[in-house]
PDB file of N, CA and C in Angstrom:
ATOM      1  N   UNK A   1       0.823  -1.194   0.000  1.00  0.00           N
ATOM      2  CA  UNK A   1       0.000   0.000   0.000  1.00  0.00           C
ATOM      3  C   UNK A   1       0.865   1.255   0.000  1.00  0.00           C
ATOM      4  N   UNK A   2       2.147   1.064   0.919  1.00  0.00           N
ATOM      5  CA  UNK A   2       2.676   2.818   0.714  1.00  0.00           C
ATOM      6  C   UNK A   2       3.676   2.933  -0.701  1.00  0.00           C
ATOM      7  N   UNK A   3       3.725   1.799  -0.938  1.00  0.00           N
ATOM      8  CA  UNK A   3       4.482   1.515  -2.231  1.00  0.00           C
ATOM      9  C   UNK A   3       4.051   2.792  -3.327  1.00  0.00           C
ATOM     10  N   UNK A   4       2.184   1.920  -3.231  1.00  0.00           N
ATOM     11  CA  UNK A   4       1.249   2.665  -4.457  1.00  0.00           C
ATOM     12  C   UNK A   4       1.276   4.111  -4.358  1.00  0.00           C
ATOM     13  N   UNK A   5       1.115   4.801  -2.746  1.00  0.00           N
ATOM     14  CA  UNK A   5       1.290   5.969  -2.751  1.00  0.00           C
ATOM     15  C   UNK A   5       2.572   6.509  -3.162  1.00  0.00           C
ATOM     16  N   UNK A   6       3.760   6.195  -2.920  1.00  0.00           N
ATOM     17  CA  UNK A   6       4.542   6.571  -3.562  1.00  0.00           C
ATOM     18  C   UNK A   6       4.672   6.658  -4.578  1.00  0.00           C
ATOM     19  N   UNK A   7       4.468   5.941  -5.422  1.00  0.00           N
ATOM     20  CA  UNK A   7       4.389   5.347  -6.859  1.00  0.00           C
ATOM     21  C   UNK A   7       3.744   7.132  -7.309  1.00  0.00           C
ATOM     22  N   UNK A   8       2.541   7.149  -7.155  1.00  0.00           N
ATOM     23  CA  UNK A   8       1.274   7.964  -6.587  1.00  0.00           C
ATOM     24  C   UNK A   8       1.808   9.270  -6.713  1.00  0.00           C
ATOM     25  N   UNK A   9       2.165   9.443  -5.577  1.00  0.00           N
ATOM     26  CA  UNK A   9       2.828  11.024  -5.348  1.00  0.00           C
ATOM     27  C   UNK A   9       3.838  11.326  -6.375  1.00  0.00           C
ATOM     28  N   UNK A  10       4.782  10.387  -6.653  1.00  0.00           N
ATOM     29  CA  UNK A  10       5.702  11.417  -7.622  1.00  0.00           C
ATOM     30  C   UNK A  10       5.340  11.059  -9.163  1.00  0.00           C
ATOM     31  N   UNK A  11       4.520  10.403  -9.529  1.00  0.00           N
ATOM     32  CA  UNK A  11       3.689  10.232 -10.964  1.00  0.00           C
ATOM     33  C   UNK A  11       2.833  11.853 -10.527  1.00  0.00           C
ATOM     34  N   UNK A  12       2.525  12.440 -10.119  1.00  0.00           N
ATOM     35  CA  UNK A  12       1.619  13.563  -9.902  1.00  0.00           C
ATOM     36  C   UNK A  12       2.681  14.644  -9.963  1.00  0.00           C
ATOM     37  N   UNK A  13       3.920  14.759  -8.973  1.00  0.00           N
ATOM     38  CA  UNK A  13       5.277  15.526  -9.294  1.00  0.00           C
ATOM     39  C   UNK A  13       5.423  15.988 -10.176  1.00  0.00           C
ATOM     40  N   UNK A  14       5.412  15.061 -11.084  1.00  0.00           N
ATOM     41  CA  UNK A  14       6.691  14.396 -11.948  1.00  0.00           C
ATOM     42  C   UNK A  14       5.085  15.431 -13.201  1.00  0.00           C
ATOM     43  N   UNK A  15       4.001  15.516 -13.479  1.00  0.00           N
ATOM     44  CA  UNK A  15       3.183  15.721 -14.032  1.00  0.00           C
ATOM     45  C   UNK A  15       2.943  17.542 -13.428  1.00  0.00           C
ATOM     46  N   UNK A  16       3.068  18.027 -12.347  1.00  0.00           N
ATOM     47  CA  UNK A  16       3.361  18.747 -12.484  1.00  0.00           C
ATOM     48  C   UNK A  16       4.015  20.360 -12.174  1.00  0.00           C
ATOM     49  N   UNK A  17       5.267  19.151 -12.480  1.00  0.00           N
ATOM     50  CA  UNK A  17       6.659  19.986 -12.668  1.00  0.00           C
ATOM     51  C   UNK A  17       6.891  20.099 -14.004  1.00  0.00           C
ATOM     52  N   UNK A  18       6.430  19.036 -15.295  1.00  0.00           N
ATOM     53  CA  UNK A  18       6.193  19.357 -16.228  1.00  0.00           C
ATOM     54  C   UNK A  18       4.954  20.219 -16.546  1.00  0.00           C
ATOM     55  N   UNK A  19       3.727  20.728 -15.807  1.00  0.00           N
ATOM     56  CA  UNK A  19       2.973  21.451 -16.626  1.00  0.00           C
ATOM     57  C   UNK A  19       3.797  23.087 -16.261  1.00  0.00           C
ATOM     58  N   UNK A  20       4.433  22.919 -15.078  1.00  0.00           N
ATOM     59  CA  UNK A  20       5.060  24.414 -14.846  1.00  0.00           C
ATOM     60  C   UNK A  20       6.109  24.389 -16.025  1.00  0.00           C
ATOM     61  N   UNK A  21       6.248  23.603 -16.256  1.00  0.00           N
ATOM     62  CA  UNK A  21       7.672  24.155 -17.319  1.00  0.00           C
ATOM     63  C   UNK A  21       7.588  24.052 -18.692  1.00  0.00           C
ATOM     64  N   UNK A  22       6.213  23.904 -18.844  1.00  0.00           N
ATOM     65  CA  UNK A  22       5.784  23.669 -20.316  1.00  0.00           C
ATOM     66  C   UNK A  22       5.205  25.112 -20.199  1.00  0.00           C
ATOM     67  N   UNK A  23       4.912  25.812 -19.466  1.00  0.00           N
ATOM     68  CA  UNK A  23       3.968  27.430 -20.060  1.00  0.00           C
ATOM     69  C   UNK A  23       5.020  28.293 -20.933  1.00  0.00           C
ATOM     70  N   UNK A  24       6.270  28.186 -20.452  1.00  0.00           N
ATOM     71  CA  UNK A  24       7.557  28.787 -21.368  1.00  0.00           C
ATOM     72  C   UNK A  24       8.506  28.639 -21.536  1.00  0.00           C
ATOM     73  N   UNK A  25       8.942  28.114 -22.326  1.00  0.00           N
ATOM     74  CA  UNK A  25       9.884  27.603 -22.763  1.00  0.00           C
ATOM     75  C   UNK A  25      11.207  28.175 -23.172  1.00  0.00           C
ATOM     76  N   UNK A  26      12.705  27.304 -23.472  1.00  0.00           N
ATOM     77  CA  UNK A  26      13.619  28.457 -24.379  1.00  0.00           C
ATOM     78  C   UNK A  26      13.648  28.175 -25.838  1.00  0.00           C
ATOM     79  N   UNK A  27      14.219  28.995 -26.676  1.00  0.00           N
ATOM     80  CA  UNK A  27      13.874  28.891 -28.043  1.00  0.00           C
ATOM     81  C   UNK A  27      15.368  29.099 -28.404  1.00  0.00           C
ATOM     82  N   UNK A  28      15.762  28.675 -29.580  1.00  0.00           N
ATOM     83  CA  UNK A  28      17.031  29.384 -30.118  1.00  0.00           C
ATOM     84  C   UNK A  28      16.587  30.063 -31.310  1.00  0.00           C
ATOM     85  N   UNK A  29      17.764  30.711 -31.952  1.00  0.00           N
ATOM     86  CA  UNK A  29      17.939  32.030 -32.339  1.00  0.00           C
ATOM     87  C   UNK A  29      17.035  31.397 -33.893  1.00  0.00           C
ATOM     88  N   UNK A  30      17.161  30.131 -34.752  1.00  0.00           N
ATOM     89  CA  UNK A  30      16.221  29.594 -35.703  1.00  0.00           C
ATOM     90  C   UNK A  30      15.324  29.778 -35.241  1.00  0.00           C
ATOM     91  N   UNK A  31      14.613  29.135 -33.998  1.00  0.00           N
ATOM     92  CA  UNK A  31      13.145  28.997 -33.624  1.00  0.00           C
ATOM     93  C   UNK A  31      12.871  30.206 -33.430  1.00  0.00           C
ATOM     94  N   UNK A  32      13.673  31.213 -32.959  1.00  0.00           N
ATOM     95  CA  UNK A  32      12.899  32.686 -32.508  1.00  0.00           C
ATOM     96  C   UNK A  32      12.370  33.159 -33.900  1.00  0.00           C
ATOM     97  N   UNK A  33      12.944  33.027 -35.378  1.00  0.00           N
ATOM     98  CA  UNK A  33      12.863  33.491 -36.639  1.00  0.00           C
ATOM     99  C   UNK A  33      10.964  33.326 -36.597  1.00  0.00           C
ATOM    100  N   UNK A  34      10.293  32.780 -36.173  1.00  0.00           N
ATOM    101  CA  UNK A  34       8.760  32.522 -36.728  1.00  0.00           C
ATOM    102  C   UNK A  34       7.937  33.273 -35.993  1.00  0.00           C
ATOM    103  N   UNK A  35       8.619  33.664 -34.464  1.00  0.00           N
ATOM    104  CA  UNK A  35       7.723  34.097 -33.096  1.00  0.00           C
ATOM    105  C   UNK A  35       7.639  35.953 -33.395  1.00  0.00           C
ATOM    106  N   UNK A  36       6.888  36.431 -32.686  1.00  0.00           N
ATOM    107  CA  UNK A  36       7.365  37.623 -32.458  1.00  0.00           C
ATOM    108  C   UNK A  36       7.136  38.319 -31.333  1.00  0.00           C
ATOM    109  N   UNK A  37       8.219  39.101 -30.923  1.00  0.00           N
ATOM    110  CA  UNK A  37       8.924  39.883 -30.270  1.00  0.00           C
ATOM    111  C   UNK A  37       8.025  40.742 -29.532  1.00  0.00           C
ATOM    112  N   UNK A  38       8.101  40.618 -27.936  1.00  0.00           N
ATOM    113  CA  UNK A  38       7.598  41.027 -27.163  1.00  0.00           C
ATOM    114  C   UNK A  38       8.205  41.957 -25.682  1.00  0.00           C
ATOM    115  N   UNK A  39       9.981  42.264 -26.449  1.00  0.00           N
ATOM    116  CA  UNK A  39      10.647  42.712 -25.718  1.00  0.00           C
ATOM    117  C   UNK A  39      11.781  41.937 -24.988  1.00  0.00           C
ATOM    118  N   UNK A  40      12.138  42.467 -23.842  1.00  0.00           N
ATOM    119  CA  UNK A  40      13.041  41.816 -23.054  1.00  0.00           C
ATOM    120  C   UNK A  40      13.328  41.741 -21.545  1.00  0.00           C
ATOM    121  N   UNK A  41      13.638  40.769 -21.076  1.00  0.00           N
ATOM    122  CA  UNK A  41      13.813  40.569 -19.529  1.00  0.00           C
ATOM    123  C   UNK A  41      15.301  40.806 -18.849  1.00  0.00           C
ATOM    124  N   UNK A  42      15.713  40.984 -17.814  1.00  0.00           N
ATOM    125  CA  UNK A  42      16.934  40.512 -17.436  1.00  0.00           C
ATOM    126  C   UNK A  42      16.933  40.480 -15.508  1.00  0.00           C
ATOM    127  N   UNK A  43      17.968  39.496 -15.360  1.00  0.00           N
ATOM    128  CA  UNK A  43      17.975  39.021 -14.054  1.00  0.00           C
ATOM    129  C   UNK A  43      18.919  38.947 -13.876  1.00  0.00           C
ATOM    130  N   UNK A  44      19.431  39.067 -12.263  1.00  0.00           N
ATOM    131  CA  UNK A  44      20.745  39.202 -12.054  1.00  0.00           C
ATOM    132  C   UNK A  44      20.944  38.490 -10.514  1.00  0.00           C
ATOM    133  N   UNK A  45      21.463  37.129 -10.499  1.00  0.00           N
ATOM    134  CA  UNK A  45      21.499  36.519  -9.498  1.00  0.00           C
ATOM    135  C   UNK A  45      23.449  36.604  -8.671  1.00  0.00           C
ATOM    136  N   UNK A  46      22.874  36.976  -7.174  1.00  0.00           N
ATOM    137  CA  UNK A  46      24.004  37.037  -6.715  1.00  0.00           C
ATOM    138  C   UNK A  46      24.550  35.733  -6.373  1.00  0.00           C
ATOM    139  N   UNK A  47      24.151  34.797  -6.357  1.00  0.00           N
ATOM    140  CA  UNK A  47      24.784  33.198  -6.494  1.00  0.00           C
ATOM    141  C   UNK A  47      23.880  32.252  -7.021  1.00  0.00           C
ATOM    142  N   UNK A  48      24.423  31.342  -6.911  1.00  0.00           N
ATOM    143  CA  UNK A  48      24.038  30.025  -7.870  1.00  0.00           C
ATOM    144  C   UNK A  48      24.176  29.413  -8.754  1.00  0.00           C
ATOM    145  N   UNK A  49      23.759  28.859 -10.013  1.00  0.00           N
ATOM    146  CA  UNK A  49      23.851  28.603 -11.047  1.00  0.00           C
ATOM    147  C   UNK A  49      23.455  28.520 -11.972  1.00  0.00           C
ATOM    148  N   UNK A  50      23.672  28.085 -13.265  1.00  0.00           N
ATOM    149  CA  UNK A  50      23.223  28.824 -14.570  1.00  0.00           C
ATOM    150  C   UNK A  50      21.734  27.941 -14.584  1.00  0.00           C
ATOM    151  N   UNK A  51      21.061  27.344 -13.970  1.00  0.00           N
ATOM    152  CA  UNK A  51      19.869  26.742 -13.923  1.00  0.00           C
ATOM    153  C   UNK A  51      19.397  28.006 -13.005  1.00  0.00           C
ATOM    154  N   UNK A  52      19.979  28.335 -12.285  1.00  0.00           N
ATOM    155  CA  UNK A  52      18.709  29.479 -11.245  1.00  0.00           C
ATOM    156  C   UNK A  52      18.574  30.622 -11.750  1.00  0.00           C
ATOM    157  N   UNK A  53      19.615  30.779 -12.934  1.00  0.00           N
ATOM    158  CA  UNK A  53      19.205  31.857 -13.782  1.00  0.00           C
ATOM    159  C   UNK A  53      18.149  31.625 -14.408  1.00  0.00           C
ATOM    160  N   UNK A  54      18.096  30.609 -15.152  1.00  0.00           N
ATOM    161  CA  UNK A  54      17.290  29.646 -16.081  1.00  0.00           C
ATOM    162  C   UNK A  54      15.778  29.904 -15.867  1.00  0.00           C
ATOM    163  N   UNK A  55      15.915  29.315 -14.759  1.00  0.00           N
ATOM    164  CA  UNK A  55      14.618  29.650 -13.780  1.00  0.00           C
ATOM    165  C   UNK A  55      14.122  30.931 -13.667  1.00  0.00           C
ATOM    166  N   UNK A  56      14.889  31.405 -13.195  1.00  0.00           N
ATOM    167  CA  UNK A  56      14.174  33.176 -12.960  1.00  0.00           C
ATOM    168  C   UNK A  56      14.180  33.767 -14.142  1.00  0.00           C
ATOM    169  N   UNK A  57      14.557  33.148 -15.320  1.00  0.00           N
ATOM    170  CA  UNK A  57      14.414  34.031 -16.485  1.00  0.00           C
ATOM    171  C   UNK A  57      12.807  33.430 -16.750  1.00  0.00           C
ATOM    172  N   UNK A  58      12.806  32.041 -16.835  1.00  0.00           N
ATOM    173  CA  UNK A  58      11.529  31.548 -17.231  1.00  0.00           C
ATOM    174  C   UNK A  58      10.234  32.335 -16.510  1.00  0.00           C
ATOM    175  N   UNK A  59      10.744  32.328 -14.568  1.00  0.00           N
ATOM    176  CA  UNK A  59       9.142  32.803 -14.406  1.00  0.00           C
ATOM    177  C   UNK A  59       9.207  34.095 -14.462  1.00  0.00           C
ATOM    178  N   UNK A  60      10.130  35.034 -14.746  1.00  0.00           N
ATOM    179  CA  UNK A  60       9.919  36.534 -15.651  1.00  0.00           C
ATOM    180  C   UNK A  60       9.120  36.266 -16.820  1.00  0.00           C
ATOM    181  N   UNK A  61       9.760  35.391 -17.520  1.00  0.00           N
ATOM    182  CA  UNK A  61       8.672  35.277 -19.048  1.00  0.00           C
ATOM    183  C   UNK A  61       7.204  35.008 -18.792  1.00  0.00           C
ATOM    184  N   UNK A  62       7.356  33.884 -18.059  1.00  0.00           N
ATOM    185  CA  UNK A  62       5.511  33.958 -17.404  1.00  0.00           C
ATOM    186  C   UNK A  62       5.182  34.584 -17.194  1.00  0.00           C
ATOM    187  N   UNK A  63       5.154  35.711 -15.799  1.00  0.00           N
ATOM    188  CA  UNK A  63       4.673  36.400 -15.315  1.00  0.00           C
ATOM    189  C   UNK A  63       4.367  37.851 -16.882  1.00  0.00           C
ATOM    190  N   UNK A  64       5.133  37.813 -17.643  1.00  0.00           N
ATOM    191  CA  UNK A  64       5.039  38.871 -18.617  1.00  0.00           C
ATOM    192  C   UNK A  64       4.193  38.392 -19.605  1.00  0.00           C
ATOM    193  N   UNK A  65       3.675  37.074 -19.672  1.00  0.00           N
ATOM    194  CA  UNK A  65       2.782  36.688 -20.651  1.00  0.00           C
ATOM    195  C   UNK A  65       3.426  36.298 -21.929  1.00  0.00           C
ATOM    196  N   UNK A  66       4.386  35.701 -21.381  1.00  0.00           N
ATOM    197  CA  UNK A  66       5.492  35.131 -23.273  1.00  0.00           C
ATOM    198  C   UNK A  66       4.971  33.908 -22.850  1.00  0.00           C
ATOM    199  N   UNK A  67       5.263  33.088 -24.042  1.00  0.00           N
ATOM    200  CA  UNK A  67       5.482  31.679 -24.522  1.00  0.00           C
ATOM    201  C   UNK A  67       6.765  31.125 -24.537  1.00  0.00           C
ATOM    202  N   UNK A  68       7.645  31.962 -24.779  1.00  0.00           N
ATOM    203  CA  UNK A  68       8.669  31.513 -25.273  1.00  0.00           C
ATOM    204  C   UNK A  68      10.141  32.860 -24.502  1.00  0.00           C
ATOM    205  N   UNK A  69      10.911  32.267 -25.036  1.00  0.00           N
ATOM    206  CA  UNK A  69      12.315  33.148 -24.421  1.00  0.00           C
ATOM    207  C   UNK A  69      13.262  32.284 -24.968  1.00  0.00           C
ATOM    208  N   UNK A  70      14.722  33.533 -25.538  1.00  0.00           N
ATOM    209  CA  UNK A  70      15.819  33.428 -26.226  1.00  0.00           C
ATOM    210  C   UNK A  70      16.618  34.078 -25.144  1.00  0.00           C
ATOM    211  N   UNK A  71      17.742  33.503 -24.571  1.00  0.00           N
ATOM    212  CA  UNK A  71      19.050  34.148 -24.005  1.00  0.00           C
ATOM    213  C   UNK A  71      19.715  34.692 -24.878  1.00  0.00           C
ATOM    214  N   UNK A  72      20.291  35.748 -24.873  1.00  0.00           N
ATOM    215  CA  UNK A  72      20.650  37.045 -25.520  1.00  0.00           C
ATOM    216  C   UNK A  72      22.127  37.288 -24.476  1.00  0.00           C
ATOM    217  N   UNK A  73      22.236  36.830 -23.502  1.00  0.00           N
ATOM    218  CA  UNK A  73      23.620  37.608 -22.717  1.00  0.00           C
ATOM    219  C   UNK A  73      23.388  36.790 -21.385  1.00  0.00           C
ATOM    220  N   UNK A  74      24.582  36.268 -21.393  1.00  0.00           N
ATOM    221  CA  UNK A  74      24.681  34.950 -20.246  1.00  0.00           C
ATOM    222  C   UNK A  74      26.216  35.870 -19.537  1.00  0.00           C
ATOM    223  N   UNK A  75      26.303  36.260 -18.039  1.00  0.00           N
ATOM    224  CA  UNK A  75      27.887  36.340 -17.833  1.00  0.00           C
ATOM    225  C   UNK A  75      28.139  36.422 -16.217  1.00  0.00           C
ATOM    226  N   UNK A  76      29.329  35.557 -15.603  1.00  0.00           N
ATOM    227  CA  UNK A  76      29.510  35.039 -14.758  1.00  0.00           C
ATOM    228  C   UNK A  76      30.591  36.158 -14.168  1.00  0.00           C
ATOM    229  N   UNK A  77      30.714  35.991 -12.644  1.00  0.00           N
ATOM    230  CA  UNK A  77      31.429  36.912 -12.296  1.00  0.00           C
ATOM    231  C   UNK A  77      31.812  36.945 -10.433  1.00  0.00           C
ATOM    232  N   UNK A  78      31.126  38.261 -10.197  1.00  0.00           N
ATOM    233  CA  UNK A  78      31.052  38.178  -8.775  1.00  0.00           C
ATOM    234  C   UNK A  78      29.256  37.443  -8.286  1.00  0.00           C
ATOM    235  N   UNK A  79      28.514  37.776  -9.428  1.00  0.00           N
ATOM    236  CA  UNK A  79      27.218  37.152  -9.802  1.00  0.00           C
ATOM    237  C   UNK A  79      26.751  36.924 -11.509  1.00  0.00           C
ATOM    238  N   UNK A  80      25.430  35.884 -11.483  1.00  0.00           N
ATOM    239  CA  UNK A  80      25.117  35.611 -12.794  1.00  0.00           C
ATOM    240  C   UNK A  80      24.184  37.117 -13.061  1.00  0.00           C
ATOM    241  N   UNK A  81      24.613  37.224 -14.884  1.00  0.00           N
ATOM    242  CA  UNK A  81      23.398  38.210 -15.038  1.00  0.00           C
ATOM    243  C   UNK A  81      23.123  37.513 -16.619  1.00  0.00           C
ATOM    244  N   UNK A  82      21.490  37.662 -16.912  1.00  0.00           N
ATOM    245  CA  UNK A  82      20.849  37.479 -18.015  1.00  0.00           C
ATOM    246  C   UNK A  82      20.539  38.599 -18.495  1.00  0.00           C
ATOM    247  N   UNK A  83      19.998  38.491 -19.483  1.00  0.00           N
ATOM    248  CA  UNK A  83      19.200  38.814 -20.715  1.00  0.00           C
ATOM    249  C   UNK A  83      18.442  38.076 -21.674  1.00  0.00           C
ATOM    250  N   UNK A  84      17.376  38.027 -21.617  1.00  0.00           N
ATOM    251  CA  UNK A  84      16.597  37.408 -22.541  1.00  0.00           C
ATOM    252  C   UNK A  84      15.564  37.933 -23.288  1.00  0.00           C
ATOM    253  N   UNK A  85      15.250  37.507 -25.160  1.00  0.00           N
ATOM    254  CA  UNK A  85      14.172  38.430 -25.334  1.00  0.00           C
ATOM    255  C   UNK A  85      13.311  37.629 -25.118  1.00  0.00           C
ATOM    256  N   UNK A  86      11.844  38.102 -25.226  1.00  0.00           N
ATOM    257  CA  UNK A  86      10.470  37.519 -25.253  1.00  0.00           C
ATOM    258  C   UNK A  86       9.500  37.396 -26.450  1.00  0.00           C
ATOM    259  N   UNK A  87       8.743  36.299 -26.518  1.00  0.00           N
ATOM    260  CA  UNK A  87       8.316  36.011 -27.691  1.00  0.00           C
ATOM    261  C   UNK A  87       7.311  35.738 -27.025  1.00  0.00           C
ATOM    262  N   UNK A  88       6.077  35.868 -28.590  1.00  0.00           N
ATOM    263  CA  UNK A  88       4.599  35.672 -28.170  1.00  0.00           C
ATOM    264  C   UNK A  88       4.350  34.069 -28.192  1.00  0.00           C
TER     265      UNK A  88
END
């Protein structure tokens, strides 16, 4: 029985952590060629890594109502900073 729940709980996870990360996605610079242009984001993390940029670029794009996002300026240092544009 706790098997099934387990089983259970991360089949539901696992479903959705993919619907959060399906609302926006990244695109490259081909795929951006079809979308259009809705401006640009940028974030600037004082530690971590290039996934927590990743992240905070994505739920900037959400919260702004894109579909989609292109990194434009990736650079490492005393902290990470982005740039990304936004697509419809």
């Amino acid at each position: 029985m706790n098997t099934k729940l387990i089983i259970a709980t991360l089949g539901l996870a696992s479903v959705l952590s993919f619907g959060a990360s399906a609302a926006v996605h990244q695109v490259n610079t081909d795929q951006a060629q079809s979308l259009q242009s809705m401006g640009s984001i940028s974030v600037t993390e004082m530690s971590g890594s290039p996934m927590d940029v990743r992240q905070a670029l994505a739920a900037k794009a959400e919260k702004a109502g894109a579909s989609s996002y292109r990194v434009t300026e990736l650079s490492s240092g005393d902290h990470w900073h982005a740039t990304a544009e936004l697509y419809k």
